[in-house]
N, C-alpha and C. Protein backbone atom coordinates (compact mmCIF):
# COMPACT_ATOMS: atom_id res chain seq x y z
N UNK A 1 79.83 25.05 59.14
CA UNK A 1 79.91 26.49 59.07
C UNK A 1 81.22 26.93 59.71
N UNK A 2 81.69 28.09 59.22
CA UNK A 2 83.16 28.44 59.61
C UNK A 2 83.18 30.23 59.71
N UNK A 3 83.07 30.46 61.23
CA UNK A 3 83.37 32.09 61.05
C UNK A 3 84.71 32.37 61.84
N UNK A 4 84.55 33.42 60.65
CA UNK A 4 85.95 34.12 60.80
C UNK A 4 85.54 35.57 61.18
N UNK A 5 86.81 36.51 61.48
CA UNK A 5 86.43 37.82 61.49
C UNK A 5 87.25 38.47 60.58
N UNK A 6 86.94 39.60 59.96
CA UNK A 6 86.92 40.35 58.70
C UNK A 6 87.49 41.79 59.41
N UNK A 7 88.85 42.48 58.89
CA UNK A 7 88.90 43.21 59.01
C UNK A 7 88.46 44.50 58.09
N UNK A 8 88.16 45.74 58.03
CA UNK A 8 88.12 46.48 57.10
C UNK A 8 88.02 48.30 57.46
N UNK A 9 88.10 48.86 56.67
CA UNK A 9 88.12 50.23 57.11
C UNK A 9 86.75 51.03 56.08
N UNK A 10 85.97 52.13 56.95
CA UNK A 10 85.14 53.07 56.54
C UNK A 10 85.63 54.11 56.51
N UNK A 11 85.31 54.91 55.50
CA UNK A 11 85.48 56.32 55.84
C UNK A 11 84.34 57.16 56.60
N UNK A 12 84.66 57.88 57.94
CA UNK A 12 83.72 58.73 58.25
C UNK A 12 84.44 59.72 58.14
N UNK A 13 83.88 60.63 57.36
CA UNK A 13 84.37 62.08 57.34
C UNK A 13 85.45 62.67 56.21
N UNK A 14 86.80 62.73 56.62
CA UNK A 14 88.20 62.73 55.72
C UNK A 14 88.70 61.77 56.24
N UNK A 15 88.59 60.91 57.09
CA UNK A 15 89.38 59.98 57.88
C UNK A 15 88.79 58.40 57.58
N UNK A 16 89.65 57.51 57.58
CA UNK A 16 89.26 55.92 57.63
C UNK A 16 89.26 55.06 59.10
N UNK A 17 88.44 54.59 59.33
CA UNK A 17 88.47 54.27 60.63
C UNK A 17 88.30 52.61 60.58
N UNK A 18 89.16 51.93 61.13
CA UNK A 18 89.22 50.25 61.28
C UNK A 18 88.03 50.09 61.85
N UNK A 19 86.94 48.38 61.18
CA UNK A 19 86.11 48.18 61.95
C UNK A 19 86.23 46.86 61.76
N UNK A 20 85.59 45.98 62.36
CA UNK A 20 85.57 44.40 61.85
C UNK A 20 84.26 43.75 62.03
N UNK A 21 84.23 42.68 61.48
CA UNK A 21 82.68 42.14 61.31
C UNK A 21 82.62 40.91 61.09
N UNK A 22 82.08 40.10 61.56
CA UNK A 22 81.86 38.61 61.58
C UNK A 22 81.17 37.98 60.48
N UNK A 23 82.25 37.21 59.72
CA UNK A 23 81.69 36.31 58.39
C UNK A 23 81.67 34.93 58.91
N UNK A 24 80.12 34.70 58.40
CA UNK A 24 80.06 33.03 58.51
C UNK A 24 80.80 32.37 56.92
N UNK A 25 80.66 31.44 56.94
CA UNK A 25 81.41 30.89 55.53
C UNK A 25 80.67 29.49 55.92
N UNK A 26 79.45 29.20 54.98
CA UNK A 26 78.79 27.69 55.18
C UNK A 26 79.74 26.97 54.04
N UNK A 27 80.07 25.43 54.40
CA UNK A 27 80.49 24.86 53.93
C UNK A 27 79.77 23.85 53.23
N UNK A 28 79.33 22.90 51.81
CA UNK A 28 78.29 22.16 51.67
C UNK A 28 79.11 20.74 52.31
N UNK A 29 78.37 19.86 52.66
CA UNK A 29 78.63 18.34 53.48
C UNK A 29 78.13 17.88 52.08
N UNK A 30 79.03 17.01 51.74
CA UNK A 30 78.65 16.46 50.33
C UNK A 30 78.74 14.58 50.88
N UNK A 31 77.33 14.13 50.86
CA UNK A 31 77.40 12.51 51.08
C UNK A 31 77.59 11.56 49.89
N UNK A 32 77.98 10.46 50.59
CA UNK A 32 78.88 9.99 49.32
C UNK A 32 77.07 9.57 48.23
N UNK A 33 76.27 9.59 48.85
CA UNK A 33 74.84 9.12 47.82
C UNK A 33 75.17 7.47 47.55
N UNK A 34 76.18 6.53 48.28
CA UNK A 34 76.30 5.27 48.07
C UNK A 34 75.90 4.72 49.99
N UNK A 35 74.87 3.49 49.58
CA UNK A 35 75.13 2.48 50.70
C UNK A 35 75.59 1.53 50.55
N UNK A 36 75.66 0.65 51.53
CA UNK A 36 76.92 -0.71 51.23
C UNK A 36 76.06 -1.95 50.30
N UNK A 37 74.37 -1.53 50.70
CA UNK A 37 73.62 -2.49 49.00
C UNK A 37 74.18 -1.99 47.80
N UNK A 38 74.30 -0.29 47.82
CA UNK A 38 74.82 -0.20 46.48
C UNK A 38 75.93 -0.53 45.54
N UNK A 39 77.07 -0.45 46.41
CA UNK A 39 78.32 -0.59 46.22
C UNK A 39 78.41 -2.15 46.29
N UNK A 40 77.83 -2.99 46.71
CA UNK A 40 78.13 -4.49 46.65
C UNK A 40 77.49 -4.77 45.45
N UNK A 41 76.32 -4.09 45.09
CA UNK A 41 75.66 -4.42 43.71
C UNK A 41 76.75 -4.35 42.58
N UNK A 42 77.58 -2.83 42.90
CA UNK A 42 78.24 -2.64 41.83
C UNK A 42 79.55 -3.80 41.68
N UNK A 43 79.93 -4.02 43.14
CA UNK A 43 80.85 -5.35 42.93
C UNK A 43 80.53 -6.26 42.27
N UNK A 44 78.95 -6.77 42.55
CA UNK A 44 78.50 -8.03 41.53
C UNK A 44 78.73 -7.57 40.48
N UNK A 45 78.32 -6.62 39.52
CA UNK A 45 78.72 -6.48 38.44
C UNK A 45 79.61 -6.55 37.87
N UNK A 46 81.04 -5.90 38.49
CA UNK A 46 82.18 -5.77 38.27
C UNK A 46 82.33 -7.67 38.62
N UNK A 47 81.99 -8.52 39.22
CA UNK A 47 82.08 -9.49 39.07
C UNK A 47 81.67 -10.51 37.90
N UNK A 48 80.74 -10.05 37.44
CA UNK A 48 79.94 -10.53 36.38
C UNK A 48 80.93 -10.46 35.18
N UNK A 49 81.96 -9.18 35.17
CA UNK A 49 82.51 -8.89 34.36
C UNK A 49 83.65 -9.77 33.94
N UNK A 50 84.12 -10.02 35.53
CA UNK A 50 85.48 -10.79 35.57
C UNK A 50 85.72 -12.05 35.20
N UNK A 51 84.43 -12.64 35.34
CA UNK A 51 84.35 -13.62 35.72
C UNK A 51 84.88 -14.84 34.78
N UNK A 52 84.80 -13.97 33.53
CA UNK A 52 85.61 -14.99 32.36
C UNK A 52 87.19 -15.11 32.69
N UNK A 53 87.66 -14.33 33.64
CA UNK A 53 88.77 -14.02 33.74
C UNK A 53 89.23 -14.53 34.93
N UNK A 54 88.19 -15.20 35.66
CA UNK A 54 88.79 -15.63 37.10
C UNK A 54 88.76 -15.23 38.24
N UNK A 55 88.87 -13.78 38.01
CA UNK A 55 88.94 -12.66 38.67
C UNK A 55 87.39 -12.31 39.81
N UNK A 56 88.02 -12.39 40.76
CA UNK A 56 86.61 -11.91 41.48
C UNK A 56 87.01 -10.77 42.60
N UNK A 57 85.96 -9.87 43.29
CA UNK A 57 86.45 -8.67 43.79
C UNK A 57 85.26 -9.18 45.14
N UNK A 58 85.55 -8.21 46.37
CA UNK A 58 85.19 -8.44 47.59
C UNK A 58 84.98 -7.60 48.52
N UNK A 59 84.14 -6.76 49.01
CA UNK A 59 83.80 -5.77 50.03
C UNK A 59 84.49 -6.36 51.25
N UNK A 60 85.53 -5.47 51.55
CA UNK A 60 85.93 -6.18 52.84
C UNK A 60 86.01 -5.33 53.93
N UNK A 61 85.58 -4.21 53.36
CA UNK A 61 85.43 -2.76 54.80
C UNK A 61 84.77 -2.00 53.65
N UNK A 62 83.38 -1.70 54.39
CA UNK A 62 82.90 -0.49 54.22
C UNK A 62 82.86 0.88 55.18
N UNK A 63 83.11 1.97 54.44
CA UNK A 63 83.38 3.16 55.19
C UNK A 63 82.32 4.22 54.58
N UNK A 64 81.33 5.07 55.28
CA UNK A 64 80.83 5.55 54.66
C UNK A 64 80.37 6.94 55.44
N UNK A 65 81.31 8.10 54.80
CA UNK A 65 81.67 8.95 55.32
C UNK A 65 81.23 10.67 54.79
N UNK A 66 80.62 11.05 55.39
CA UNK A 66 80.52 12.76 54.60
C UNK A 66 81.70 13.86 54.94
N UNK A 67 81.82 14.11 53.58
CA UNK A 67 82.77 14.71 53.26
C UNK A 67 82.71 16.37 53.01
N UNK A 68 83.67 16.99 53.54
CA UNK A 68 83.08 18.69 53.24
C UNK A 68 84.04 19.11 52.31
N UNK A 69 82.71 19.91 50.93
CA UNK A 69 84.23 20.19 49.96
C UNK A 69 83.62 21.66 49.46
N UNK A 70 84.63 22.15 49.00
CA UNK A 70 83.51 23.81 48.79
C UNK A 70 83.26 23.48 47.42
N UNK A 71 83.21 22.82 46.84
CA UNK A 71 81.76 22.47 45.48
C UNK A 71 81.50 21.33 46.02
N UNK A 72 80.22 20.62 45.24
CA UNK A 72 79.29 19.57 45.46
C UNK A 72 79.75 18.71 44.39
N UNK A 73 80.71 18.42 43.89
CA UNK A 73 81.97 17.31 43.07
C UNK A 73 83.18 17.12 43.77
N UNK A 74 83.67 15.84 43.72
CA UNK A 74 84.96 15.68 44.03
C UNK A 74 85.57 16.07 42.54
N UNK A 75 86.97 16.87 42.99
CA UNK A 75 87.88 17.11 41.70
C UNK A 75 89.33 15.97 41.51
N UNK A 76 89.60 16.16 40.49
CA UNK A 76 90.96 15.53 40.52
C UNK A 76 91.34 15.32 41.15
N UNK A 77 92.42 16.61 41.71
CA UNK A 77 93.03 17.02 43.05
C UNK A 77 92.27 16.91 44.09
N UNK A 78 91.22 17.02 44.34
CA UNK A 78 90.48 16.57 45.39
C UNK A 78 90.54 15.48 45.94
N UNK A 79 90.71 14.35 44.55
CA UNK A 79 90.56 12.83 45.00
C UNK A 79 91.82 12.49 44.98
N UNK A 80 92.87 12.78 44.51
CA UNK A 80 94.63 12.28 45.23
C UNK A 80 94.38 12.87 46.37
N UNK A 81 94.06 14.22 46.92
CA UNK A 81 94.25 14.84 48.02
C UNK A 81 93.57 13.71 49.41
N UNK A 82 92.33 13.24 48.71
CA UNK A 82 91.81 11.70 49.91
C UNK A 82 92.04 10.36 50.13
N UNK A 83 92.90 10.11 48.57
CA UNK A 83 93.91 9.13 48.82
C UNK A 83 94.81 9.59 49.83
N UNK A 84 95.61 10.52 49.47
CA UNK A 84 96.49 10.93 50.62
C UNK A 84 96.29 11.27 52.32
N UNK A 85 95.03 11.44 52.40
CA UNK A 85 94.84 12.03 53.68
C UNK A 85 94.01 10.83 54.00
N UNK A 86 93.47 9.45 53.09
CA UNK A 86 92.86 8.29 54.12
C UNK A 86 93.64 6.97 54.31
N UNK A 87 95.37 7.50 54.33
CA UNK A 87 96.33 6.57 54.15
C UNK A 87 95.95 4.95 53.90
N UNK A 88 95.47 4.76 52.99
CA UNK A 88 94.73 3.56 51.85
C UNK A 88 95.85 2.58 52.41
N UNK A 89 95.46 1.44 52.55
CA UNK A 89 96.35 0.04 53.04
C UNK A 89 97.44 -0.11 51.69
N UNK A 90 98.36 -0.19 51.95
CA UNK A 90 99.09 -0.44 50.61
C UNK A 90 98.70 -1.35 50.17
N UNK A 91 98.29 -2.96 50.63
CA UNK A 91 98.15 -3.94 50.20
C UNK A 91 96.63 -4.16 49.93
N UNK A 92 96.36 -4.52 48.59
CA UNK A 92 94.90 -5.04 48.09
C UNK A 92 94.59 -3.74 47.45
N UNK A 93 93.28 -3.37 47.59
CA UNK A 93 92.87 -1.98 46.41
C UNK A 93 91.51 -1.55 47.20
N UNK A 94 91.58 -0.44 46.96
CA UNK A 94 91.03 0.38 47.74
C UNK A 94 90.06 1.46 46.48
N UNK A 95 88.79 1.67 46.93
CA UNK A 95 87.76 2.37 45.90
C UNK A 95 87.07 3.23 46.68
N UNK A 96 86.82 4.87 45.74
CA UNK A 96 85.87 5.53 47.08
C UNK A 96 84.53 5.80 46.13
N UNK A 97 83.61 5.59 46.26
CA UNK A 97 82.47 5.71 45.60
C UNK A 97 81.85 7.00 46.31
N UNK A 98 81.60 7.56 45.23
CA UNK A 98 81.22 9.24 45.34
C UNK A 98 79.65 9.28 44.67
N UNK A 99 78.98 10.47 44.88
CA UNK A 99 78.13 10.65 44.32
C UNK A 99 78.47 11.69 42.83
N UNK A 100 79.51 12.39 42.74
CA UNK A 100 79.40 13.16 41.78
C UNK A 100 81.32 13.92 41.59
N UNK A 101 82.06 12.55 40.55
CA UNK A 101 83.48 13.28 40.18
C UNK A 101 83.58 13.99 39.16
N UNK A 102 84.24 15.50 39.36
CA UNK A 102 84.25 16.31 38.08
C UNK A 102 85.79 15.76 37.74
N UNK A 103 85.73 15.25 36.24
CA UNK A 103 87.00 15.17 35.81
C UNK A 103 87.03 15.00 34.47
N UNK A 104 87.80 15.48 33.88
CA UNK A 104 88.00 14.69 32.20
C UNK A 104 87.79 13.54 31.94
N UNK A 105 87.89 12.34 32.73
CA UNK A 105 87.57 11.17 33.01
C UNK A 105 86.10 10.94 32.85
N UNK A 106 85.61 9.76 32.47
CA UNK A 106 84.43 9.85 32.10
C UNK A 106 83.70 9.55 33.66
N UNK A 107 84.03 8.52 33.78
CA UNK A 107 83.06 7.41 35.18
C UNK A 107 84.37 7.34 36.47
N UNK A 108 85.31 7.63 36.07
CA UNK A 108 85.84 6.87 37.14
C UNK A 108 87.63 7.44 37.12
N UNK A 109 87.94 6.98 38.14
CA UNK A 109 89.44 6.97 37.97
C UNK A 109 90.19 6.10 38.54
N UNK A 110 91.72 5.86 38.11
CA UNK A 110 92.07 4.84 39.44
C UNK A 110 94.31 5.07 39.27
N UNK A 111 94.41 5.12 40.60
CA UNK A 111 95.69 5.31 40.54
C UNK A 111 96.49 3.99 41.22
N UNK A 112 97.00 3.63 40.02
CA UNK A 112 97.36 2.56 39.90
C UNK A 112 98.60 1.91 41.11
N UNK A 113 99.62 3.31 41.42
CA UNK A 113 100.72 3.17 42.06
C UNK A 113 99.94 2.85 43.34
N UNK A 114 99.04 3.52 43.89
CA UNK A 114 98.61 3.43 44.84
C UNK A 114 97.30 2.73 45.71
N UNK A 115 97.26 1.98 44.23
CA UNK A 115 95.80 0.99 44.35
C UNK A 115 94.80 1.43 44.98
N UNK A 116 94.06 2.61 44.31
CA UNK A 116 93.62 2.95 44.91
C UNK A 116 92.34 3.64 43.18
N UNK A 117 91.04 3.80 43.35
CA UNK A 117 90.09 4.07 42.47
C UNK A 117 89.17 4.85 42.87
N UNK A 118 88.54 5.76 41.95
CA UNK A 118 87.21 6.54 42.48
C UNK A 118 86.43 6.06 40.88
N UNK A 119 84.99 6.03 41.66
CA UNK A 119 83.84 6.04 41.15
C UNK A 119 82.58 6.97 41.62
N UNK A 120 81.64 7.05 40.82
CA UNK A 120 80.40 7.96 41.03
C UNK A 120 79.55 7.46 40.96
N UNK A 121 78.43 7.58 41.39
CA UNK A 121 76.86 7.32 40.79
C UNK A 121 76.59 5.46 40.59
N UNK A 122 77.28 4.78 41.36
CA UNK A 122 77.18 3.25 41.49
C UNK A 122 75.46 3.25 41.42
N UNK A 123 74.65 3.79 41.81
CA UNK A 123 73.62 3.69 42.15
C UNK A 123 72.45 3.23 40.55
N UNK A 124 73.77 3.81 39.13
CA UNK A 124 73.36 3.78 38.23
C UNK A 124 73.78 2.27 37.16
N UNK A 125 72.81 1.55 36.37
CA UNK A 125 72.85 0.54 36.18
C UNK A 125 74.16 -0.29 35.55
N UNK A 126 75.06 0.98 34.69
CA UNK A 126 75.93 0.80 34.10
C UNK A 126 77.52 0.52 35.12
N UNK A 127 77.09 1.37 35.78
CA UNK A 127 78.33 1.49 37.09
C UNK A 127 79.13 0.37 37.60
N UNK A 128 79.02 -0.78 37.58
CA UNK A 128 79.27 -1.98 37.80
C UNK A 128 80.57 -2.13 36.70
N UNK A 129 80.24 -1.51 35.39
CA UNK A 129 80.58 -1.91 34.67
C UNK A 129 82.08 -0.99 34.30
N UNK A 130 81.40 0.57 34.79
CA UNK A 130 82.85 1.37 35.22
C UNK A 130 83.50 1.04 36.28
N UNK A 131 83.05 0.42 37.46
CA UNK A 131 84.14 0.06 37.95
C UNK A 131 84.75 -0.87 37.79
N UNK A 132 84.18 -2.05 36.88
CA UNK A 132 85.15 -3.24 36.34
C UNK A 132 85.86 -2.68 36.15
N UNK A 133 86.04 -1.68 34.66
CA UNK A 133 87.53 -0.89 34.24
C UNK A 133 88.10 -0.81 35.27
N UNK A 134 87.29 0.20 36.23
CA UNK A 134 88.70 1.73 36.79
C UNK A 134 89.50 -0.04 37.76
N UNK A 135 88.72 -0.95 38.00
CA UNK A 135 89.48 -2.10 38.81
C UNK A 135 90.70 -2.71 37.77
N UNK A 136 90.15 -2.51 36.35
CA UNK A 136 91.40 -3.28 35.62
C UNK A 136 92.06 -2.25 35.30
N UNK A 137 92.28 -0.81 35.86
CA UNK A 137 92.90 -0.39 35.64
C UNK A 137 94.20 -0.59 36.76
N UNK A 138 93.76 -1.05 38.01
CA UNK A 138 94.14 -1.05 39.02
C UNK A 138 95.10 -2.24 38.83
N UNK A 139 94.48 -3.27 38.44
CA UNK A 139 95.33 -4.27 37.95
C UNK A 139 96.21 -4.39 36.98
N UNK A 140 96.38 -3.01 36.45
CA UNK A 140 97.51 -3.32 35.69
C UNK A 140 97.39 -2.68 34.28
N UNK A 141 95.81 -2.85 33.73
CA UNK A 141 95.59 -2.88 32.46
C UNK A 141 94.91 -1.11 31.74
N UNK A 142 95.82 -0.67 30.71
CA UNK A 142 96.02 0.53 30.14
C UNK A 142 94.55 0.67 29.35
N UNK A 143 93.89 1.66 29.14
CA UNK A 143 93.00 2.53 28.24
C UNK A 143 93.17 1.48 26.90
N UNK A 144 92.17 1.40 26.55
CA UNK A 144 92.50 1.35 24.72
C UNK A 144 92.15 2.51 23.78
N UNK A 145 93.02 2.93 23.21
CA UNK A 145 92.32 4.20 22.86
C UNK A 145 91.42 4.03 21.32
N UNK A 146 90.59 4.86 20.89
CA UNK A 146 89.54 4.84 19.96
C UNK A 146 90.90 5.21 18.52
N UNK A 147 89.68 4.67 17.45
CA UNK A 147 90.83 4.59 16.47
C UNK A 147 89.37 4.86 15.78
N UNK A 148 89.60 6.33 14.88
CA UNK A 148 88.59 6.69 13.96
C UNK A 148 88.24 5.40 12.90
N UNK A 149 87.16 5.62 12.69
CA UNK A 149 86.47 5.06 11.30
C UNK A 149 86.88 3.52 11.49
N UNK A 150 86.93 2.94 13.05
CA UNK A 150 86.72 1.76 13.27
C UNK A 150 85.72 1.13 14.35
N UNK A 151 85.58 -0.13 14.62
CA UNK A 151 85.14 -0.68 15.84
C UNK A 151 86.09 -1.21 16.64
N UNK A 152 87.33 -1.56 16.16
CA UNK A 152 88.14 -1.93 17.00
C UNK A 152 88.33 -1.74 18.27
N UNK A 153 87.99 -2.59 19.48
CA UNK A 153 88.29 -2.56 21.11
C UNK A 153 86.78 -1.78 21.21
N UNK A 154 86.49 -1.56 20.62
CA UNK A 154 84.62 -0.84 21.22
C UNK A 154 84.06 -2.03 22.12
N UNK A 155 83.94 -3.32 21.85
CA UNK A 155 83.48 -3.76 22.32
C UNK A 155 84.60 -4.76 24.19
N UNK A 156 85.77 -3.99 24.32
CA UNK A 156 86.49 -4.17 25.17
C UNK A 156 86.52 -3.61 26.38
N UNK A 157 86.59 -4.13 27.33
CA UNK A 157 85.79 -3.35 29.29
C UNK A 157 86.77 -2.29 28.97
N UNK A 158 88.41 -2.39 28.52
CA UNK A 158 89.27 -1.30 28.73
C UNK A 158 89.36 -0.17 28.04
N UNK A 159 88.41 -0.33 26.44
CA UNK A 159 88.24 1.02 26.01
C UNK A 159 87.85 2.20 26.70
N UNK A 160 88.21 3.63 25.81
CA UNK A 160 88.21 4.77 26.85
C UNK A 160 86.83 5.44 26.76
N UNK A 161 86.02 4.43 26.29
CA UNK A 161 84.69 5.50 26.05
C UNK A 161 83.74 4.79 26.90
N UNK A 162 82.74 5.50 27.86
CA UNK A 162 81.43 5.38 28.14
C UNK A 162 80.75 4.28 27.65
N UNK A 163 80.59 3.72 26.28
CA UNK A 163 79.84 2.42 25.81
C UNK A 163 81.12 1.19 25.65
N UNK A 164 82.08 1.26 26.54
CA UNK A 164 82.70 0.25 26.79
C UNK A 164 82.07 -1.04 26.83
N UNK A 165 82.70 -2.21 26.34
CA UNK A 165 81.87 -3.54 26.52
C UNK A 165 82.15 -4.20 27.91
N UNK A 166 82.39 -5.53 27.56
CA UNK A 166 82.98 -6.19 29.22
C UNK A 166 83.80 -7.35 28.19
N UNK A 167 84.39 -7.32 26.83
CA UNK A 167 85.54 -8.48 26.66
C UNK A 167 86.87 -7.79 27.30
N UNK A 168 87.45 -9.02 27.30
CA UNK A 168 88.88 -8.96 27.55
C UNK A 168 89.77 -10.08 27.07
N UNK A 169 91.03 -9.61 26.42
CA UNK A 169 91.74 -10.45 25.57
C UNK A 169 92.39 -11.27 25.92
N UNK A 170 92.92 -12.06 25.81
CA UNK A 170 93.36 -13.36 26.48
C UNK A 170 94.72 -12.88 26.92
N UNK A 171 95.92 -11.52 26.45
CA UNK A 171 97.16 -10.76 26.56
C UNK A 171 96.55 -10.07 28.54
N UNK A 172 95.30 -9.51 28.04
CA UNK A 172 94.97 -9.01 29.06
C UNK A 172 94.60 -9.70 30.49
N UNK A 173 93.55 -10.76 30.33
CA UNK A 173 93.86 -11.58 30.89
C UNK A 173 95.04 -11.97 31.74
N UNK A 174 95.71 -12.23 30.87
CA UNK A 174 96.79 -12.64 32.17
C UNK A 174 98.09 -11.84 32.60
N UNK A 175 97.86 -10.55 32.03
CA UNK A 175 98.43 -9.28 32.63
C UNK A 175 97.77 -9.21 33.90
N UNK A 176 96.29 -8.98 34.03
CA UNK A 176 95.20 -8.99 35.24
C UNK A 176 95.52 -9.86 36.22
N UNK A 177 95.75 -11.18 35.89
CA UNK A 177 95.80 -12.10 37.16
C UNK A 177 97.04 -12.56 37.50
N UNK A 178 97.79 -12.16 36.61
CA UNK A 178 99.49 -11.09 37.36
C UNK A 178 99.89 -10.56 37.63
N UNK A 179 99.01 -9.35 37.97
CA UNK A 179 99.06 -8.52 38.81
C UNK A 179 98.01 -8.52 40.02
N UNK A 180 96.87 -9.63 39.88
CA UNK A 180 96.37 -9.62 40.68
C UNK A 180 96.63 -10.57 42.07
N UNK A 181 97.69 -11.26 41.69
CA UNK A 181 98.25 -12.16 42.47
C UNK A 181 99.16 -11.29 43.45
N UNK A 182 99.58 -10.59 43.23
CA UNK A 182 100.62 -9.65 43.59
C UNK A 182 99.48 -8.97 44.93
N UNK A 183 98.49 -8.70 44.27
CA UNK A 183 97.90 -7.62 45.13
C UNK A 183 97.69 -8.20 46.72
């Protein structure tokens, strides 16, 4: 909760007279709705994913923190704004699992320069499987985008749609674990 004081003026009479008045301003505490069973579940998955690929991922600090935002979504700008303000290790990759991101983005996001990813709703069965992506996005590897009146890449972890699969191409592949060496 956050009060402030409010200035303002009444009229009594022909005249305006200054008065002031105390505004509370509640803020909502938005929890992330992830525990560290959940989020390791979703690692297994995202492991499950990799795994043709070599690739394996690792909880190596959990942080689990409530956050105050004046809506009950993290936004875009919201989530560079906590990259920025939870100065993320440059080295290795860094994920904040949320309960609820508003974005054009379907499941997830991930900024690549800064190795750094958001996810939502891990708690849900598929989630494992968005954060495989938003992780290969991290590693290196671009969207595939949809191509009308085909199947092409539908069945690929990096397509841009929601019923994403979990292949990955052998190009991709070792884009991933060349950049994952790096990390």
């Amino acid at each position: 909760m956050e009060e402030t004081i409010e200035s303002y003026e009444v009229t009594v009479g022909k005249k305006k007279e200054p008065r002031r008045r105390k505004v509370r301003k509640v803020k909502e505490t938005v929890a992330s709705g992830q525990s560290e069973d959940t989020v390791r579940a979703s690692i297994d998955r995202a492991n499950e994913v990799w795994k043709p690929a070599g690739i394996s991922f690792r909880l190596q600090k959990f942080v689990s923190q409530d956050m105050v935002f004046e809506d009950t979504a993290v936004t875009e700008e919201g989530f560079l704004s906590l990259v920025t303000a939870l100065k993320l290790p440059a080295a290795g990759l860094s994920m904040l699992f949320v309960r609820k991101f508003d974005s054009p983005h379907l499941g997830g996001q991930a900024i690549e320069a800064k190795g750094a990813g958001i996810v939502a709703h891990t708690t849900e069965p598929t989630q494992g499987n968005v954060l495989a992506h938003e992780l290969g996005h991290l590693l290196g590897l671009p969207d595939l985008k949809h191509v009308d009146n085909s199947v092409k890449h539908r069945y690929n972890l990096m397509y841009e749609a929601s019923q994403a699969g979990q292949q990955l191409e052998p190009d991709q592949i070792k884009a991933a674990r060349a950049n994952a060496a790096q990390k």
